[in-house]
Protein backbone atom coordinates (compact mmCIF):
# COMPACT_ATOMS: atom_id res chain seq x y z
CA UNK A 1 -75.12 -52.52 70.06
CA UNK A 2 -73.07 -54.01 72.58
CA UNK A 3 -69.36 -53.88 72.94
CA UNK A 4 -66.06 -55.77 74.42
CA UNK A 5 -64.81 -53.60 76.89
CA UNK A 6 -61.01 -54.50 77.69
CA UNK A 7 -59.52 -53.19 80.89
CA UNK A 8 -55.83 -52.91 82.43
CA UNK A 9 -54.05 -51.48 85.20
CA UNK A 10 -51.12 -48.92 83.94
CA UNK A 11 -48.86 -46.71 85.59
CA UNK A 12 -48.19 -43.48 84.55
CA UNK A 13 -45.68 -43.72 81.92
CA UNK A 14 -47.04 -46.66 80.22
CA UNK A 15 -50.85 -45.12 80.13
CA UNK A 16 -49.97 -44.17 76.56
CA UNK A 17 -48.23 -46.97 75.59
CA UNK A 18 -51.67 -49.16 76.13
CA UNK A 19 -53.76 -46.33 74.56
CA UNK A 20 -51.15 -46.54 71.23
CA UNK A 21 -51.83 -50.50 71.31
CA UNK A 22 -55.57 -50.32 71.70
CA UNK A 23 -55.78 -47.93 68.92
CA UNK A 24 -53.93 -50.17 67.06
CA UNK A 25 -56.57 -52.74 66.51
CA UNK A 26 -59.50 -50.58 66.03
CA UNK A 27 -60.83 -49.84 69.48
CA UNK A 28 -63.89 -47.69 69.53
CA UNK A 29 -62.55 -45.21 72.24
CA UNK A 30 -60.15 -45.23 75.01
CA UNK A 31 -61.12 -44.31 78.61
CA UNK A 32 -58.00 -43.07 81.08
CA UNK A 33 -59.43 -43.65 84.40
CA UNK A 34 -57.61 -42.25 87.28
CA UNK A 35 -56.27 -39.29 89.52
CA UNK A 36 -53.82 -38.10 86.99
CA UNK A 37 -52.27 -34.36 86.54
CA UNK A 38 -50.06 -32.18 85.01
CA UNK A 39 -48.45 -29.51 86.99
CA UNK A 40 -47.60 -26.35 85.66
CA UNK A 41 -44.11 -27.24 84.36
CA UNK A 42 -44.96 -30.43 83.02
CA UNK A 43 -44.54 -32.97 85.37
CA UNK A 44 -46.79 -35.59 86.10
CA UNK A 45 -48.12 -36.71 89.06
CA UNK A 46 -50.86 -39.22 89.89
CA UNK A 47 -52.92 -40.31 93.60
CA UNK A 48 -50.86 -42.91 94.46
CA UNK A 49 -54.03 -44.14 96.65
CA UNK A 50 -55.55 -44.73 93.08
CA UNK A 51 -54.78 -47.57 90.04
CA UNK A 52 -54.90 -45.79 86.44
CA UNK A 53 -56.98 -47.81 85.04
CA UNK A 54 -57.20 -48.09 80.86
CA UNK A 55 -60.29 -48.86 79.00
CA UNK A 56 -60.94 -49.76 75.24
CA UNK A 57 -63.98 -50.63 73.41
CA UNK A 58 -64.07 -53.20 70.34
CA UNK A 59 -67.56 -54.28 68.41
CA UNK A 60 -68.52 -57.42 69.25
CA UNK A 61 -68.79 -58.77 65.61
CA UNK A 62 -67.05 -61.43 63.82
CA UNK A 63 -63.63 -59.71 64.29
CA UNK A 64 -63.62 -59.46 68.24
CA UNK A 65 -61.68 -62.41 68.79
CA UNK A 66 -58.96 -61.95 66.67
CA UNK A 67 -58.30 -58.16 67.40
CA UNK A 68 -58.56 -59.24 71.37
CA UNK A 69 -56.05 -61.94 70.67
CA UNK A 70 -53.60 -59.56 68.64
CA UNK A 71 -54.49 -56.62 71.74
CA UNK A 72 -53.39 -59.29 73.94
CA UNK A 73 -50.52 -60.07 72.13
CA UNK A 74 -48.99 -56.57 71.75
CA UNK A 75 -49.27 -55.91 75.50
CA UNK A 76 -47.83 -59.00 76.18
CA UNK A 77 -44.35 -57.19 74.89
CA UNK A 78 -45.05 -54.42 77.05
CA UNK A 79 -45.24 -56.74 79.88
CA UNK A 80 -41.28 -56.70 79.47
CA UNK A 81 -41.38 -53.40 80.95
CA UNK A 82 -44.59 -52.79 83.28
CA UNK A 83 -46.58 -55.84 84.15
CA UNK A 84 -49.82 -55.36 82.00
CA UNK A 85 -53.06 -57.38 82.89
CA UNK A 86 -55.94 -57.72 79.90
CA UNK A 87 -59.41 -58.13 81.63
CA UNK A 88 -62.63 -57.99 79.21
CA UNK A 89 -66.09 -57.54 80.12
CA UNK A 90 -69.17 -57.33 77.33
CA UNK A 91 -71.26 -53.80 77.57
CA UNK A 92 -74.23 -52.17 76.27
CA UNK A 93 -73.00 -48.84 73.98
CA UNK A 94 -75.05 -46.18 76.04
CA UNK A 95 -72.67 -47.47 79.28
CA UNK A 96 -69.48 -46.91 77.48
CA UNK A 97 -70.82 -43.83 74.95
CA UNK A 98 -70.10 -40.88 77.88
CA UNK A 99 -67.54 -42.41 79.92
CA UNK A 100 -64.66 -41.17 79.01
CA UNK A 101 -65.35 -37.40 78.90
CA UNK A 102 -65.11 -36.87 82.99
CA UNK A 103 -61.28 -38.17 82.82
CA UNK A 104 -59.42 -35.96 80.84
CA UNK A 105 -58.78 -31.96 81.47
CA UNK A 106 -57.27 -29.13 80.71
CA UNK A 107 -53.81 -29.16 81.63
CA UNK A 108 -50.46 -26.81 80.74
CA UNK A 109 -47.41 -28.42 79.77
CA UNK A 110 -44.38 -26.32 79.79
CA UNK A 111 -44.87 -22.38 79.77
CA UNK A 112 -47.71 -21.96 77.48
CA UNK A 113 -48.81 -25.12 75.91
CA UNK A 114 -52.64 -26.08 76.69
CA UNK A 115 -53.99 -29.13 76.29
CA UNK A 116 -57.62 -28.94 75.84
CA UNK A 117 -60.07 -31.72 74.90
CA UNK A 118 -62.66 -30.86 72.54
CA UNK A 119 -65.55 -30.28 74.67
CA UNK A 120 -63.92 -28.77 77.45
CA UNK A 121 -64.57 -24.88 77.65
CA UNK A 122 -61.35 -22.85 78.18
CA UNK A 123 -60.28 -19.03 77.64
CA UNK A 124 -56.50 -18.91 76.95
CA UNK A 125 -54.51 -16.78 78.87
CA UNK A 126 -51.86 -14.46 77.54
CA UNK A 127 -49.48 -15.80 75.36
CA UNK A 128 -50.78 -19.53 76.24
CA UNK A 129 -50.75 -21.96 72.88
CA UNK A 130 -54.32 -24.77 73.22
CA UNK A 131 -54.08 -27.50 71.44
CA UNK A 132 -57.71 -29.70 71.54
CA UNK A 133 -57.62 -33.40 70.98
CA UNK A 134 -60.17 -35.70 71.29
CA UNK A 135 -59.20 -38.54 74.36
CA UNK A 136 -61.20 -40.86 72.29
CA UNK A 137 -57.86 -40.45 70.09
CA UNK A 138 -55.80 -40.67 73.10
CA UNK A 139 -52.24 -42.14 72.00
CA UNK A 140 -50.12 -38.61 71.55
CA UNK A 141 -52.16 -36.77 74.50
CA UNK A 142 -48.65 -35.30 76.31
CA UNK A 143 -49.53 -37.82 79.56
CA UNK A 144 -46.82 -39.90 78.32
CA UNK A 145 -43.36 -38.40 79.71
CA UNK A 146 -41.39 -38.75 76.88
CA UNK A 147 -44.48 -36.20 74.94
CA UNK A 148 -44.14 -34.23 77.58
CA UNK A 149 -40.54 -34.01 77.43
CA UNK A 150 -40.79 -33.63 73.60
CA UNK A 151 -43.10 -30.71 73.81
CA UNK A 152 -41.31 -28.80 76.22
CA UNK A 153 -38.39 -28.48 74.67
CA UNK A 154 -40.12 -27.82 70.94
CA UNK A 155 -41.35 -24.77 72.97
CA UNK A 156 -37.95 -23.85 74.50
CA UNK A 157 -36.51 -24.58 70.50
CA UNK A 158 -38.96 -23.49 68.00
CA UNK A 159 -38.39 -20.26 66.20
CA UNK A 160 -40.71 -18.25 64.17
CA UNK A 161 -40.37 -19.23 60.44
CA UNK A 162 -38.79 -22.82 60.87
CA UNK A 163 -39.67 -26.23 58.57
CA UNK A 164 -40.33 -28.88 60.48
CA UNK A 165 -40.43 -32.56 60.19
CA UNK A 166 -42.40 -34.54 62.70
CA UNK A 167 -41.78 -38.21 62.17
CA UNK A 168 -44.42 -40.98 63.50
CA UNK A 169 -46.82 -37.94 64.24
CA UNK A 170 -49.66 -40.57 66.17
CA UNK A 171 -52.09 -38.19 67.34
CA UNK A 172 -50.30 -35.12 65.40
CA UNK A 173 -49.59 -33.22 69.21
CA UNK A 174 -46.02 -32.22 68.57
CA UNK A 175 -46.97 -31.07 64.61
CA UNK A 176 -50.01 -29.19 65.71
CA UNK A 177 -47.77 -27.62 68.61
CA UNK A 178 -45.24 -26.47 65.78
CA UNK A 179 -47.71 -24.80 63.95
CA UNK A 180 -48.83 -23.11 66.80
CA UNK A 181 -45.22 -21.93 67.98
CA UNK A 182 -44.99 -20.30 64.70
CA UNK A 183 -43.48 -23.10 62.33
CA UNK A 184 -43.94 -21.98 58.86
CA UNK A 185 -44.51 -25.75 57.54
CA UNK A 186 -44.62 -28.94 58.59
CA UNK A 187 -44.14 -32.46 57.11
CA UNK A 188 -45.67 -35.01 60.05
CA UNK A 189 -45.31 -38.69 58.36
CA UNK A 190 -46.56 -42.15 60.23
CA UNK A 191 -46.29 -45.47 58.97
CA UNK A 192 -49.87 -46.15 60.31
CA UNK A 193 -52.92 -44.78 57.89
CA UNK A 194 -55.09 -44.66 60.91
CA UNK A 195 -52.47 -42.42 62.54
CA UNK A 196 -52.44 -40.53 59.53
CA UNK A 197 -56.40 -40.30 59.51
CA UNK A 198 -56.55 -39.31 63.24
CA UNK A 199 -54.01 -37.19 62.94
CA UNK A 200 -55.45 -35.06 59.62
CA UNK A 201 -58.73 -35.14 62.16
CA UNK A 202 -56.76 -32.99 64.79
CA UNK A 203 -55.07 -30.43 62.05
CA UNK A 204 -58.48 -29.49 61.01
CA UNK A 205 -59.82 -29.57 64.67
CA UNK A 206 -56.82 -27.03 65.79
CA UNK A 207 -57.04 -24.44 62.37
CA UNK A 208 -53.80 -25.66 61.35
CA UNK A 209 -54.50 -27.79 58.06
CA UNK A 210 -52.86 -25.02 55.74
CA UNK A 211 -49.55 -25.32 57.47
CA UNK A 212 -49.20 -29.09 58.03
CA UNK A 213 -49.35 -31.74 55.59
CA UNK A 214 -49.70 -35.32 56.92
CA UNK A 215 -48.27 -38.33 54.91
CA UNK A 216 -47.97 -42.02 55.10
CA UNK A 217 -44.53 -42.74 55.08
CA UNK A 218 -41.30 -42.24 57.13
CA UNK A 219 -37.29 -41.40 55.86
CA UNK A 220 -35.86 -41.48 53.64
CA UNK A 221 -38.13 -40.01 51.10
CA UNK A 222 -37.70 -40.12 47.84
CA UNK A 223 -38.89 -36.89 45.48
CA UNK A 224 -40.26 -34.43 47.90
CA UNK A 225 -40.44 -31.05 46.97
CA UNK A 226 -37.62 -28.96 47.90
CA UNK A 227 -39.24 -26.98 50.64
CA UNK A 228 -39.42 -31.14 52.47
CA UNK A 229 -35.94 -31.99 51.99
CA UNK A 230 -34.21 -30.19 54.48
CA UNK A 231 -35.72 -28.48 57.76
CA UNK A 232 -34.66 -26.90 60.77
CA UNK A 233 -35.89 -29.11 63.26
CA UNK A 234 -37.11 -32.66 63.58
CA UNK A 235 -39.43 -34.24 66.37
CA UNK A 236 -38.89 -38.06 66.64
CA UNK A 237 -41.03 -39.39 69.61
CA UNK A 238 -40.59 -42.96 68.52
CA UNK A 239 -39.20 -45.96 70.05
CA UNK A 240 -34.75 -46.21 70.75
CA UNK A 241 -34.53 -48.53 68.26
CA UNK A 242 -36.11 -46.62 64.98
CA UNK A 243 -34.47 -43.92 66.16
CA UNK A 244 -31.07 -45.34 66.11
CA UNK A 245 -32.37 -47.07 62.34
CA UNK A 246 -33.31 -43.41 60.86
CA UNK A 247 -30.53 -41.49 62.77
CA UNK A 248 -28.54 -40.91 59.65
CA UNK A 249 -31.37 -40.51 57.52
CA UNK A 250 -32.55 -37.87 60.17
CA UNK A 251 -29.32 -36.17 60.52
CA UNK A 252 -28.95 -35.55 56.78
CA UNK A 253 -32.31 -34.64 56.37
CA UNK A 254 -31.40 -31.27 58.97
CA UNK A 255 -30.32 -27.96 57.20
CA UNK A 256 -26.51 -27.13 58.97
CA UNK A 257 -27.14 -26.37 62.40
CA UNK A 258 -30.29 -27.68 62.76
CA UNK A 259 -32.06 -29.31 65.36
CA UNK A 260 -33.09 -32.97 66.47
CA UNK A 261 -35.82 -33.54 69.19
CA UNK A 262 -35.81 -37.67 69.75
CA UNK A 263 -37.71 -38.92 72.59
CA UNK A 264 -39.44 -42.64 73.30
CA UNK A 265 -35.46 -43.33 74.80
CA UNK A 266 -35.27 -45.58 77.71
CA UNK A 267 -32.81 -44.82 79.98
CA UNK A 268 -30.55 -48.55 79.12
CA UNK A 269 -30.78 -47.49 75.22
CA UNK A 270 -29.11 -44.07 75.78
CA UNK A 271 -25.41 -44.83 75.10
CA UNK A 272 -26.80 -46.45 71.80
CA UNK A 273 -28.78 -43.35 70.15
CA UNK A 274 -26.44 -40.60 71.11
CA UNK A 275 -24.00 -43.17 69.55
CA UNK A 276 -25.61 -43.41 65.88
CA UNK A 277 -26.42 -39.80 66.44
CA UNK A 278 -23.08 -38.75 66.84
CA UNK A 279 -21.89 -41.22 63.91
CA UNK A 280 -24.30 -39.44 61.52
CA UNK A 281 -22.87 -35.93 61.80
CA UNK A 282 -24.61 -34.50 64.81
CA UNK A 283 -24.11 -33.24 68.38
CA UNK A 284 -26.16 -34.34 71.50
CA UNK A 285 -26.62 -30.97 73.13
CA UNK A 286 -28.87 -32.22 75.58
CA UNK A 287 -30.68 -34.78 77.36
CA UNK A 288 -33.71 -34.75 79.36
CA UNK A 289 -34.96 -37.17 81.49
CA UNK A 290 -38.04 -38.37 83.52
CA UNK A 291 -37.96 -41.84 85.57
CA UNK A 292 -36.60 -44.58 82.63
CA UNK A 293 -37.67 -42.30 79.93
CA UNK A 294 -34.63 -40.07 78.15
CA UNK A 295 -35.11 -37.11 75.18
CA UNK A 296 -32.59 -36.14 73.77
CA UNK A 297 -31.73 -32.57 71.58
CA UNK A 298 -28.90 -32.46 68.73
CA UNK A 299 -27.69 -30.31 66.46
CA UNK A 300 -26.53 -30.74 63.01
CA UNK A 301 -23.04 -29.78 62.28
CA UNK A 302 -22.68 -25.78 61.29
């Protein structure tokens, strides 16, 4: 069978952003290709000697031209913030089939948080939490800094026993990270039912399908159970404009006290969300921030 292979150039904090988009429209696996790593506290740090170079893979079948036109079209917009270049190239599947396995490792993010791909062989250390996700799946792989930023402070956050909410789940990192931190439930909705497929794919993968339940659907929600009405803490790793939509639909959605995690800020759309966060009845506590990317932590009011 041969396939369209579709190619661009990406920094590091827009590698995800490409994957997401590629995803999108059915691509049949996503190759990161580049000298990228995680240091021990979570930053990021790539050979600057090096381009990261994304790959994506779409059947060449009746479809091909519209999904490369609609590809095409969707990183046109993120143009706006990293030039993005499409190039496409038609492969046979045995060149494409292997290729993206040598490009993505183990690396820690935060204290204890592993990320593993499947394959990969890895004994945990003490205390250290794995999560294994397939880089064929890669949107939601913690490369992205506002992930990154999201998981580390889940970590620092979390307590033993909590509900939590994880809203536009992707991949299902940050619900599968819950779980593992010792959440006692989670609700992780996306909009997208091939999020939500991909995403049920990595519960089972990580042993944690008894404690999360993944939905289509965002907030508000109408006639959830009572144990999904309220919850301690809330992961949003969206975009600064949904976040500033839902913010009062978040907010009341918190038990008193509890907590928001909100990344997918950039840094020019900060004074907005901590503004419609405020407005619903919380308090920005904190705000974290790598290059143009901003998460921010709030609490509901006591």
């Amino acid at each position: 069978m041969k396939w369209l292979e579709l190619s661009t150039q990406a920094d590091a904090e827009s590698v995800e952003a490409v994957s997401e988009v590629f995803h999108r429209f059915g691509c049949g696996g996503v190759v990161i290709d580049g000298d990228i790593r995680v240091s021990a506290d979570g930053e990021l740090y790539t050979n600057l000697d090096r381009s990261i170079v994304v790959r994506a893979y779409l059947p060449l079948d009746e479809s091909v031209g519209e999904r490369r036109r609609l590809i095409s079209e969707a990183l046109g917009h993120l143009s706006l913030i990293s030039p993005v270049e499409l190039l496409d190239e038609v492969v046979d599947e045995e060149d494409w089939a292997e290729a993206w396995k040598p490009h993505f490792k183990v690396f820690t993010i935060g204290e204890h948080i592993v990320i593993k791909p499947t394959w990969e062989e890895y004994t945990p250390g003490s205390g250290e939490v794995v999560i294994e996700l397939d880089p064929g799946l890669a949107f939601g792989t913690g490369l992205h800094p506002s992930t990154r930023m999201c998981l580390i402070e889940l970590e620092r956050r979390l307590r033993p026993g909590m509900a939590v909410l994880d809203l536009g789940t992707g991949s299902g990192i940050l619900a599968i990270a819950a779980a593992k931190l010792g959440a006692a439930s989670v609700l992780a909705l996306d909009i997208d039912p091939i999020a939500v497929g991909i995403a049920r794919a990595n519960m089972a993968a990580n042993g944690v399908s008894d404690l999360v339940v993944v939905e289509q659907g965002t907030l508000p929600r109408e006639g959830l159970p009572l144990e999904w009405s309220r919850f301690d803490l809330i992961l949003a790793n969206i975009v600064a404009r949904v976040i500033s939509d839902l913010a009062g639909s978040m907010v009341r959605s918190l038990k008193p006290g509890g907590l928001l995690i909100a990344g997918g800020i950039i840094s020019r759309y900060l004074e907005e969300v901590n503004e419609k966060i405020g407005e619903a009845g919380a308090t920005v506590i904190d705000v974290l921030s790598e290059g143009e990317w901003r998460t921010v932590v709030a609490q509901a009011t006591e």
